[in-house]
N, C-alpha and C. Protein backbone atom coordinates (compact mmCIF):
# COMPACT_ATOMS: atom_id res chain seq x y z
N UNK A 1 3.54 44.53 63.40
CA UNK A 1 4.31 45.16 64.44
C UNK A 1 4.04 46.65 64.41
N UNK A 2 3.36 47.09 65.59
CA UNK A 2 3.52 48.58 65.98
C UNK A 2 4.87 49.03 66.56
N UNK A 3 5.73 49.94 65.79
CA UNK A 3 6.92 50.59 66.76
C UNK A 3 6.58 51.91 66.96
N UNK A 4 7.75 52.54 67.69
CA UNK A 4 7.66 53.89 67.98
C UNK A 4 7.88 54.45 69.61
N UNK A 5 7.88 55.59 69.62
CA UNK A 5 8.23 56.34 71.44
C UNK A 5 6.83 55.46 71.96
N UNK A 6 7.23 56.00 73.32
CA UNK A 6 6.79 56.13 74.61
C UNK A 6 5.43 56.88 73.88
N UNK A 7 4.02 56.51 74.16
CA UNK A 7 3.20 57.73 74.43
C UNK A 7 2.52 58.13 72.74
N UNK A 8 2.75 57.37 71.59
CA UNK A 8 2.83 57.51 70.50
C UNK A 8 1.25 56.74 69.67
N UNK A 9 1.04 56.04 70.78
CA UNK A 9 -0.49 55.64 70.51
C UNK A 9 0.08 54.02 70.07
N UNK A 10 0.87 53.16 70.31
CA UNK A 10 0.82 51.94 70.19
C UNK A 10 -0.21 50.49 70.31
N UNK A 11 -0.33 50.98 72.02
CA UNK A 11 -1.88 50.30 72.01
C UNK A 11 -2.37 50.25 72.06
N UNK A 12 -2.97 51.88 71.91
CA UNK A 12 -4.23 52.58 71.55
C UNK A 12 -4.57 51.46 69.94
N UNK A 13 -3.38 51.79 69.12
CA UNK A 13 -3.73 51.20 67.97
C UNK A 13 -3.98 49.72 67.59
N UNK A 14 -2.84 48.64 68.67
CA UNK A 14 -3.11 47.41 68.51
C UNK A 14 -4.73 46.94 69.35
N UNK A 15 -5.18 47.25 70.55
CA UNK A 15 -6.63 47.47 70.86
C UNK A 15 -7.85 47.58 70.20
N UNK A 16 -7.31 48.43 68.81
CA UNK A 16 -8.50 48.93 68.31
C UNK A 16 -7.97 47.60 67.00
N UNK A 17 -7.03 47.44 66.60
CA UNK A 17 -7.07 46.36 65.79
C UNK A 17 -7.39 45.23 65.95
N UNK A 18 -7.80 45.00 67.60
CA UNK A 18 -7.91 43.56 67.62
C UNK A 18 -9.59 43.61 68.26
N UNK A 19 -10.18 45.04 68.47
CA UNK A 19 -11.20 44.94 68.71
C UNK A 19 -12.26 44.58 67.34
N UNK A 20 -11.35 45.17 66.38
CA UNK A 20 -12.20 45.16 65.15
C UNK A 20 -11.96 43.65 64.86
N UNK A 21 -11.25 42.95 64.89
CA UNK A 21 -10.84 41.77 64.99
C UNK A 21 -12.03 40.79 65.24
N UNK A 22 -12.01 41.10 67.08
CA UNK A 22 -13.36 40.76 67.67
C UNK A 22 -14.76 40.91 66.95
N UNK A 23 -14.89 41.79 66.89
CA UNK A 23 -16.46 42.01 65.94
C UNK A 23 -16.42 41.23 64.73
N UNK A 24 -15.40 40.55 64.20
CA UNK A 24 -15.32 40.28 62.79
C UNK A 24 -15.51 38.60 63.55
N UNK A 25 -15.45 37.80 64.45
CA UNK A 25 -15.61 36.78 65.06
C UNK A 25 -14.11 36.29 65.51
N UNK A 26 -13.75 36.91 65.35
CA UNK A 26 -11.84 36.47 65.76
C UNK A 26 -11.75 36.63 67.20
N UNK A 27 -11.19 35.36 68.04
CA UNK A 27 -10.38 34.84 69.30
C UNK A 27 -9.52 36.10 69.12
N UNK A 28 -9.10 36.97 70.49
CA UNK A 28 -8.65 37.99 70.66
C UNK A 28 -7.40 38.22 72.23
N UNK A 29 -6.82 37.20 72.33
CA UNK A 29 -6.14 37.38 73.36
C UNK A 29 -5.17 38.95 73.36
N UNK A 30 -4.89 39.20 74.64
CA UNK A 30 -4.33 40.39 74.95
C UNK A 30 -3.38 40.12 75.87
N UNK A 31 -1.94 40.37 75.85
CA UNK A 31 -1.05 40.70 77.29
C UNK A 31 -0.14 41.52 77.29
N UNK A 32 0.03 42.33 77.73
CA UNK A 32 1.26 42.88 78.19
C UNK A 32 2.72 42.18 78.26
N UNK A 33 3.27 41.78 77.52
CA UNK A 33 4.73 41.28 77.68
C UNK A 33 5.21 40.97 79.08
N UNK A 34 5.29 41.66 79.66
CA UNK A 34 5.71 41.69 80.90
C UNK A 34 4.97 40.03 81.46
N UNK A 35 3.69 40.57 81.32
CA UNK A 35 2.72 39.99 82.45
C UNK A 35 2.36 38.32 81.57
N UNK A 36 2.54 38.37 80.52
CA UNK A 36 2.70 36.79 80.04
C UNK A 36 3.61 35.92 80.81
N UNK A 37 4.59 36.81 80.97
CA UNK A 37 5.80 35.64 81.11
C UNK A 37 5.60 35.43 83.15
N UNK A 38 4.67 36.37 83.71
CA UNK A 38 4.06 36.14 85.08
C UNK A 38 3.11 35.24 85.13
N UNK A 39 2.22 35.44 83.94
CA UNK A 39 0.68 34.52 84.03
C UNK A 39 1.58 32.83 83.89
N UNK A 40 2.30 32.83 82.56
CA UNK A 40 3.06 31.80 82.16
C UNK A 40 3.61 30.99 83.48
N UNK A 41 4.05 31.99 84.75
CA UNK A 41 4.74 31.24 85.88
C UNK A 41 3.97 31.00 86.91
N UNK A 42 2.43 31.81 87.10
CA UNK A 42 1.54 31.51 88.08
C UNK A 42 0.72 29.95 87.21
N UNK A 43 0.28 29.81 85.91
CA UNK A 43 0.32 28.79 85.82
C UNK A 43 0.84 27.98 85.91
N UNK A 44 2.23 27.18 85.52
CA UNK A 44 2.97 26.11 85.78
C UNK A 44 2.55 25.87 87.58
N UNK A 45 2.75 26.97 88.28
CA UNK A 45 3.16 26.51 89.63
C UNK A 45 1.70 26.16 90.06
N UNK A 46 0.36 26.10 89.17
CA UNK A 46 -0.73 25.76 89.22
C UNK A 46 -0.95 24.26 88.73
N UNK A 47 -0.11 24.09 88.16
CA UNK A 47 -0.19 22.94 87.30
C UNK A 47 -1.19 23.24 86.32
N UNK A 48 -1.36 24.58 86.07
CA UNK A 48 -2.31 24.79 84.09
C UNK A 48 -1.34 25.33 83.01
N UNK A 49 -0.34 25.24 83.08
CA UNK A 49 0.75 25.71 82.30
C UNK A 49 0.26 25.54 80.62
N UNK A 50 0.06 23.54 80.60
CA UNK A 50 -0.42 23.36 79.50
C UNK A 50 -1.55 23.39 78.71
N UNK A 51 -2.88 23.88 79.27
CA UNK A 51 -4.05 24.45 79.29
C UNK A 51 -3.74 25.91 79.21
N UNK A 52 -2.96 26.94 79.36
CA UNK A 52 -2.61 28.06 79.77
C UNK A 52 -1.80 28.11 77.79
N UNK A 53 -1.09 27.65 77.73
CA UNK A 53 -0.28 27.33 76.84
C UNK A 53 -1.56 27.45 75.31
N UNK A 54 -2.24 26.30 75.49
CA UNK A 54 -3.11 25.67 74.32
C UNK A 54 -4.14 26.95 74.44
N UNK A 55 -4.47 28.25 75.34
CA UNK A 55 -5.62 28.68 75.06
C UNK A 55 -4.19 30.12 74.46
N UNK A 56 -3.02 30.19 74.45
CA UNK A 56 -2.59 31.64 73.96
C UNK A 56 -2.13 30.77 72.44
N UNK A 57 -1.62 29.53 71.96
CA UNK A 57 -1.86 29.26 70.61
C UNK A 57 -3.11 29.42 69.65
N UNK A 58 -4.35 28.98 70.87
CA UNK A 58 -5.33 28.96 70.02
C UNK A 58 -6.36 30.02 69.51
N UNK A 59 -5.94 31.40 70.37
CA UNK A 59 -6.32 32.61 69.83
C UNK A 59 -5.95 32.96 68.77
N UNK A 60 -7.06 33.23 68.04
CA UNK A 60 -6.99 33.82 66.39
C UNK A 60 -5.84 35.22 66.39
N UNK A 61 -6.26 35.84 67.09
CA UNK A 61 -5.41 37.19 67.03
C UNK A 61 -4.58 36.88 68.92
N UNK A 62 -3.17 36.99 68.76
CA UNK A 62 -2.38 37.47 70.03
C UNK A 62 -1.58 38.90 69.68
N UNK A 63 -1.97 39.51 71.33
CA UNK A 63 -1.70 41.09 70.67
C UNK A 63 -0.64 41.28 72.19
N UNK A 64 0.54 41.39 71.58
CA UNK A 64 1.83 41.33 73.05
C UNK A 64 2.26 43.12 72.38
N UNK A 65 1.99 43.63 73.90
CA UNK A 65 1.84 44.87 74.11
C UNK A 65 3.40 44.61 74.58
N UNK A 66 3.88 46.21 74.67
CA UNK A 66 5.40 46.30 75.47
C UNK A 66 6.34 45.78 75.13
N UNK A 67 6.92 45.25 73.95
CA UNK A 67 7.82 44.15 73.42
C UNK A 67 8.64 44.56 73.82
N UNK A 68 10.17 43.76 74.54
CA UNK A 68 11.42 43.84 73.92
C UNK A 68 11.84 45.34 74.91
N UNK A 69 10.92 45.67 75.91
CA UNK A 69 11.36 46.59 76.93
C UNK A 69 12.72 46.36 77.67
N UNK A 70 12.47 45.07 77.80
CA UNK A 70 13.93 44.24 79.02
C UNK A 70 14.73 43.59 78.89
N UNK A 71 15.51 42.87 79.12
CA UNK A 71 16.15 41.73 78.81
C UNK A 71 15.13 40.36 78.98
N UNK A 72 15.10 38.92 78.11
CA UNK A 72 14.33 38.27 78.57
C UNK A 72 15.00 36.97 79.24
N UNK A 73 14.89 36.00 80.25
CA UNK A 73 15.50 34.91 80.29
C UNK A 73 15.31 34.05 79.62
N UNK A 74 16.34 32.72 79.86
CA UNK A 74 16.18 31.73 78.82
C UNK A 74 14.61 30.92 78.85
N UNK A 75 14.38 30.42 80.07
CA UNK A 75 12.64 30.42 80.46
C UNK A 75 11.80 31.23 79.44
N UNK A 76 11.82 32.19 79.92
CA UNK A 76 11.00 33.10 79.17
C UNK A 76 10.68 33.38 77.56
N UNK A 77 12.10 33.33 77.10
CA UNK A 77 12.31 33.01 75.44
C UNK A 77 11.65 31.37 75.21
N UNK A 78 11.55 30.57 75.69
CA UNK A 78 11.42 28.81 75.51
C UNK A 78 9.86 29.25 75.38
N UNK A 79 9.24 30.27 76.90
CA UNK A 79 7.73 30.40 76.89
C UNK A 79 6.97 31.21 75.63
N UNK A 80 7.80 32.21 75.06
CA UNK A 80 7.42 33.06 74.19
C UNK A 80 8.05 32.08 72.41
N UNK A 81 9.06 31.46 72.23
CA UNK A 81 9.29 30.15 70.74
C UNK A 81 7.74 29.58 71.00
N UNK A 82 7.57 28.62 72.18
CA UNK A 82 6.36 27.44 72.21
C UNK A 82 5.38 28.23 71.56
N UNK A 83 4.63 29.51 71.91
CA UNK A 83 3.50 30.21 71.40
C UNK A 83 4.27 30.63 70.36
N UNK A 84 4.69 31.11 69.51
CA UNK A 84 4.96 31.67 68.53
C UNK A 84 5.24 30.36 67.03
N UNK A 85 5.83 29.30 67.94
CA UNK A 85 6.18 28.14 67.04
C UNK A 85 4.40 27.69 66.67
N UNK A 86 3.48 27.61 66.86
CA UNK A 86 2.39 26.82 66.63
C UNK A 86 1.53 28.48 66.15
N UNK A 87 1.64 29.21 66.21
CA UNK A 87 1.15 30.24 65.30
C UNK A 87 1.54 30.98 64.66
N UNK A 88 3.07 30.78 64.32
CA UNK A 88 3.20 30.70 62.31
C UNK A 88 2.85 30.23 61.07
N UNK A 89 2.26 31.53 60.92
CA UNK A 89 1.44 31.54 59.73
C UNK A 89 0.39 30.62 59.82
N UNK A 90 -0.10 31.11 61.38
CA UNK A 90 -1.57 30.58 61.16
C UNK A 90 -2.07 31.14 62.33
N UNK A 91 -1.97 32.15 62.22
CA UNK A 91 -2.84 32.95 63.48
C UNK A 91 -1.70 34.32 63.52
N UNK A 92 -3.02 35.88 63.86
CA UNK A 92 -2.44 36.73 63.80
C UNK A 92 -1.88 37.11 65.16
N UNK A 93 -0.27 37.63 65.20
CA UNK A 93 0.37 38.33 66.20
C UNK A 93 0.50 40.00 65.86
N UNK A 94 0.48 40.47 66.85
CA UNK A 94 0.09 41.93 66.82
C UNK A 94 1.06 42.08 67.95
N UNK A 95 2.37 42.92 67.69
CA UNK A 95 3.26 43.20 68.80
C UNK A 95 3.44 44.62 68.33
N UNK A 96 3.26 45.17 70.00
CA UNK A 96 4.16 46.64 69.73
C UNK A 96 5.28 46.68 70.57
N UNK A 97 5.78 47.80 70.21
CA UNK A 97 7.39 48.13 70.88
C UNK A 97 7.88 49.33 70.49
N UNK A 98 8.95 49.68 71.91
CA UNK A 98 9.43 50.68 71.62
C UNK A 98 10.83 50.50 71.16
N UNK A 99 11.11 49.28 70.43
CA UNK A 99 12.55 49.09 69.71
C UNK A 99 12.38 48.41 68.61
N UNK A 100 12.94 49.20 67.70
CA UNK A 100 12.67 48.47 66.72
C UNK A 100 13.36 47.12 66.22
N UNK A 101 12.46 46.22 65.53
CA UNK A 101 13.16 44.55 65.35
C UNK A 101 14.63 44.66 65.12
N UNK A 102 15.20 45.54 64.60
CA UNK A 102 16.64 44.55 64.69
C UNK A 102 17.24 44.89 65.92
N UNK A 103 16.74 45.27 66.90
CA UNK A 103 17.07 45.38 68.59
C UNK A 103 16.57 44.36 69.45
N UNK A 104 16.20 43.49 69.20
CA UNK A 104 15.50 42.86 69.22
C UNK A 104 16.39 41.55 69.96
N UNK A 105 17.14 40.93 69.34
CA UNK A 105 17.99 39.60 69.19
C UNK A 105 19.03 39.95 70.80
N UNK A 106 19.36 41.18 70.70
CA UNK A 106 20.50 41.33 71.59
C UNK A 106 19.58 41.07 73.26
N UNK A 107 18.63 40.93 73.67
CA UNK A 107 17.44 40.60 74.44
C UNK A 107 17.49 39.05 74.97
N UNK A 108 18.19 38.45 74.61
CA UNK A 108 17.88 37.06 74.67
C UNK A 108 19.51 36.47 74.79
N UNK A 109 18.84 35.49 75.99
CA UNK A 109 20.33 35.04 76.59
C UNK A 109 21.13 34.03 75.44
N UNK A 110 20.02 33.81 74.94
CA UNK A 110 20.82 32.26 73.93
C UNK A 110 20.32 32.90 72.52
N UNK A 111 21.53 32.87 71.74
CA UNK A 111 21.09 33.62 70.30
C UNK A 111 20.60 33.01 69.75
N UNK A 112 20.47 31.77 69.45
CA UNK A 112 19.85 30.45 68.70
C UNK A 112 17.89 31.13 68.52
N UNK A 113 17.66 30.69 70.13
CA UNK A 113 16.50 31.23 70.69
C UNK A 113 15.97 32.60 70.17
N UNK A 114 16.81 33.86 70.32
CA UNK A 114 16.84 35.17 69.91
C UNK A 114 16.58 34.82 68.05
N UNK A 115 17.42 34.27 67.60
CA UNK A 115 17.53 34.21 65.87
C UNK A 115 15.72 33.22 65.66
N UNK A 116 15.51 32.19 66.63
CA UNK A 116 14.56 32.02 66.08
C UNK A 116 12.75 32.78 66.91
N UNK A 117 12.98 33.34 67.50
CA UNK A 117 11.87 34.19 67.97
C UNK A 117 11.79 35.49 66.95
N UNK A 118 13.34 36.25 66.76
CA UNK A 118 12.84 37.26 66.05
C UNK A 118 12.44 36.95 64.80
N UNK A 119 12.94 35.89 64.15
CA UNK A 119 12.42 35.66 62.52
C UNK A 119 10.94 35.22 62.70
N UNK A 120 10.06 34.51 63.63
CA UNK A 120 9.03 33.93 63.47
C UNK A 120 8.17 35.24 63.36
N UNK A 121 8.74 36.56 64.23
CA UNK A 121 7.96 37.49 64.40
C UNK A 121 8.04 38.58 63.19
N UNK A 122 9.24 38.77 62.79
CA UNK A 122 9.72 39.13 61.69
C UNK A 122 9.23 38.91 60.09
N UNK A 123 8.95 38.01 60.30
CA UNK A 123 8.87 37.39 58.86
C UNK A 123 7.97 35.69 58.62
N UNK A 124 6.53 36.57 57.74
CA UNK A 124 6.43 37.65 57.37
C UNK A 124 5.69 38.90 58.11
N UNK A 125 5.90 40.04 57.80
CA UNK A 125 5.03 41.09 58.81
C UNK A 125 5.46 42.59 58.34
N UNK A 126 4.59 43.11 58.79
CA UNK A 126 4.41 44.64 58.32
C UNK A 126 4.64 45.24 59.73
N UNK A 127 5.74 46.31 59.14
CA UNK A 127 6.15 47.42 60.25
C UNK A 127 5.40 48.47 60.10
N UNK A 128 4.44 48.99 61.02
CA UNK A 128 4.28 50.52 61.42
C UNK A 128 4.92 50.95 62.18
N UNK A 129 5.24 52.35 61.48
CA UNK A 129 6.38 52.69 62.67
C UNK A 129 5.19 54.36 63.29
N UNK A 130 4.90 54.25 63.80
CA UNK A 130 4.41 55.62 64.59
C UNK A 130 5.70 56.77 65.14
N UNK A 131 5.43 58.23 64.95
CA UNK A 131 6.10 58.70 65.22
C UNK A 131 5.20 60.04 65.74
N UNK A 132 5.81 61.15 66.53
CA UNK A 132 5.04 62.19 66.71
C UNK A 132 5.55 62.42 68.56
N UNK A 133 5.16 63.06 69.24
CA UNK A 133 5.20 63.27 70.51
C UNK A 133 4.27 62.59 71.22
N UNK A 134 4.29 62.20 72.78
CA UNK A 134 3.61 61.49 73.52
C UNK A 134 2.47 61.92 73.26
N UNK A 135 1.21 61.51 73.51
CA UNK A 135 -0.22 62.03 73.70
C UNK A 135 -0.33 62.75 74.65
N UNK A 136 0.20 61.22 76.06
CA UNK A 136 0.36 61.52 77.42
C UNK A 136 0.53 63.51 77.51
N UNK A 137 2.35 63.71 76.94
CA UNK A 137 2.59 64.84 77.23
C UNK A 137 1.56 66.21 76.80
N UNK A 138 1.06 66.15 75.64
CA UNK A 138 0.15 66.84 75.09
C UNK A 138 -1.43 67.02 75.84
N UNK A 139 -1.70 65.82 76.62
CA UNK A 139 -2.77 65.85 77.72
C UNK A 139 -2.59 66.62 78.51
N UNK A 140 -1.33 66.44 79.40
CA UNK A 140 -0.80 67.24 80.78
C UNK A 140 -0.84 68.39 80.25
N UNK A 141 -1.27 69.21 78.86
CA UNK A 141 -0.55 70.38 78.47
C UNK A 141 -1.97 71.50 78.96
């Protein structure tokens, strides 16, 4: 887990971890948080949901950018357990965020769901926490 501000180099850093990843022969999926739980709904209504499903388990490395920005629905938590349940502790997740895990749980409509998404992600796993001022702002300077 990458934490930290806005602008702090998050996925500057998970990018470059999963590029090195890549070169090393490692499956390298990438999404944006947000946009999983969109791809997740343009498939079903495709009917590739479960093809859609079997190719984000079966990436060696999943790297979910933006964590934990929003509130999530119960849908959405069911879409994000299924991938997370079949790659514990056996395939690497790479999440950043700008909250740190124990903010985490209050996100999720059904705590059950919340208690078991954050532990899969939780534990076990290493926190970086990044700190410093935006880049962004330091660019504009």
């Amino acid at each position: 887990m990458v934490v930290g501000k806005t602008g702090v180099g998050k996925t500057h850093l998970a990018i470059a971890q999963g590029k090195r990843l890549c070169e090393e022969g490692q499956t390298t999926a990438f999404y944006s948080s947000n946009l999983l739980f969109e791809e997740a709904a343009a498939e079903r209504a495709a009917g590739r949901y479960i093809a859609w499903l079997r190719r984000c388990k079966k990436a060696s490395v999943l790297i979910l950018d933006d964590f934990a920005l929003r509130n999530y629905t119960h849908e959405e938590a069911n879409i994000l357990l299924e991938i997370l349940e079949d790659r514990y502790q056996k395939a690497i997740t790479i999440v950043t965020s700008q909250v740190s895990p124990a903010g985490w749980t209050s996100l999720f409509e059904d705590p059950v769901n919340a208690e078991a998404i954050t532990d899969r992600l939780k534990n076990p796993s290493a926190v970086v926490e990044l700190r410093g001022e935006s880049y962004r702002k330091r660019l504009g300077s």
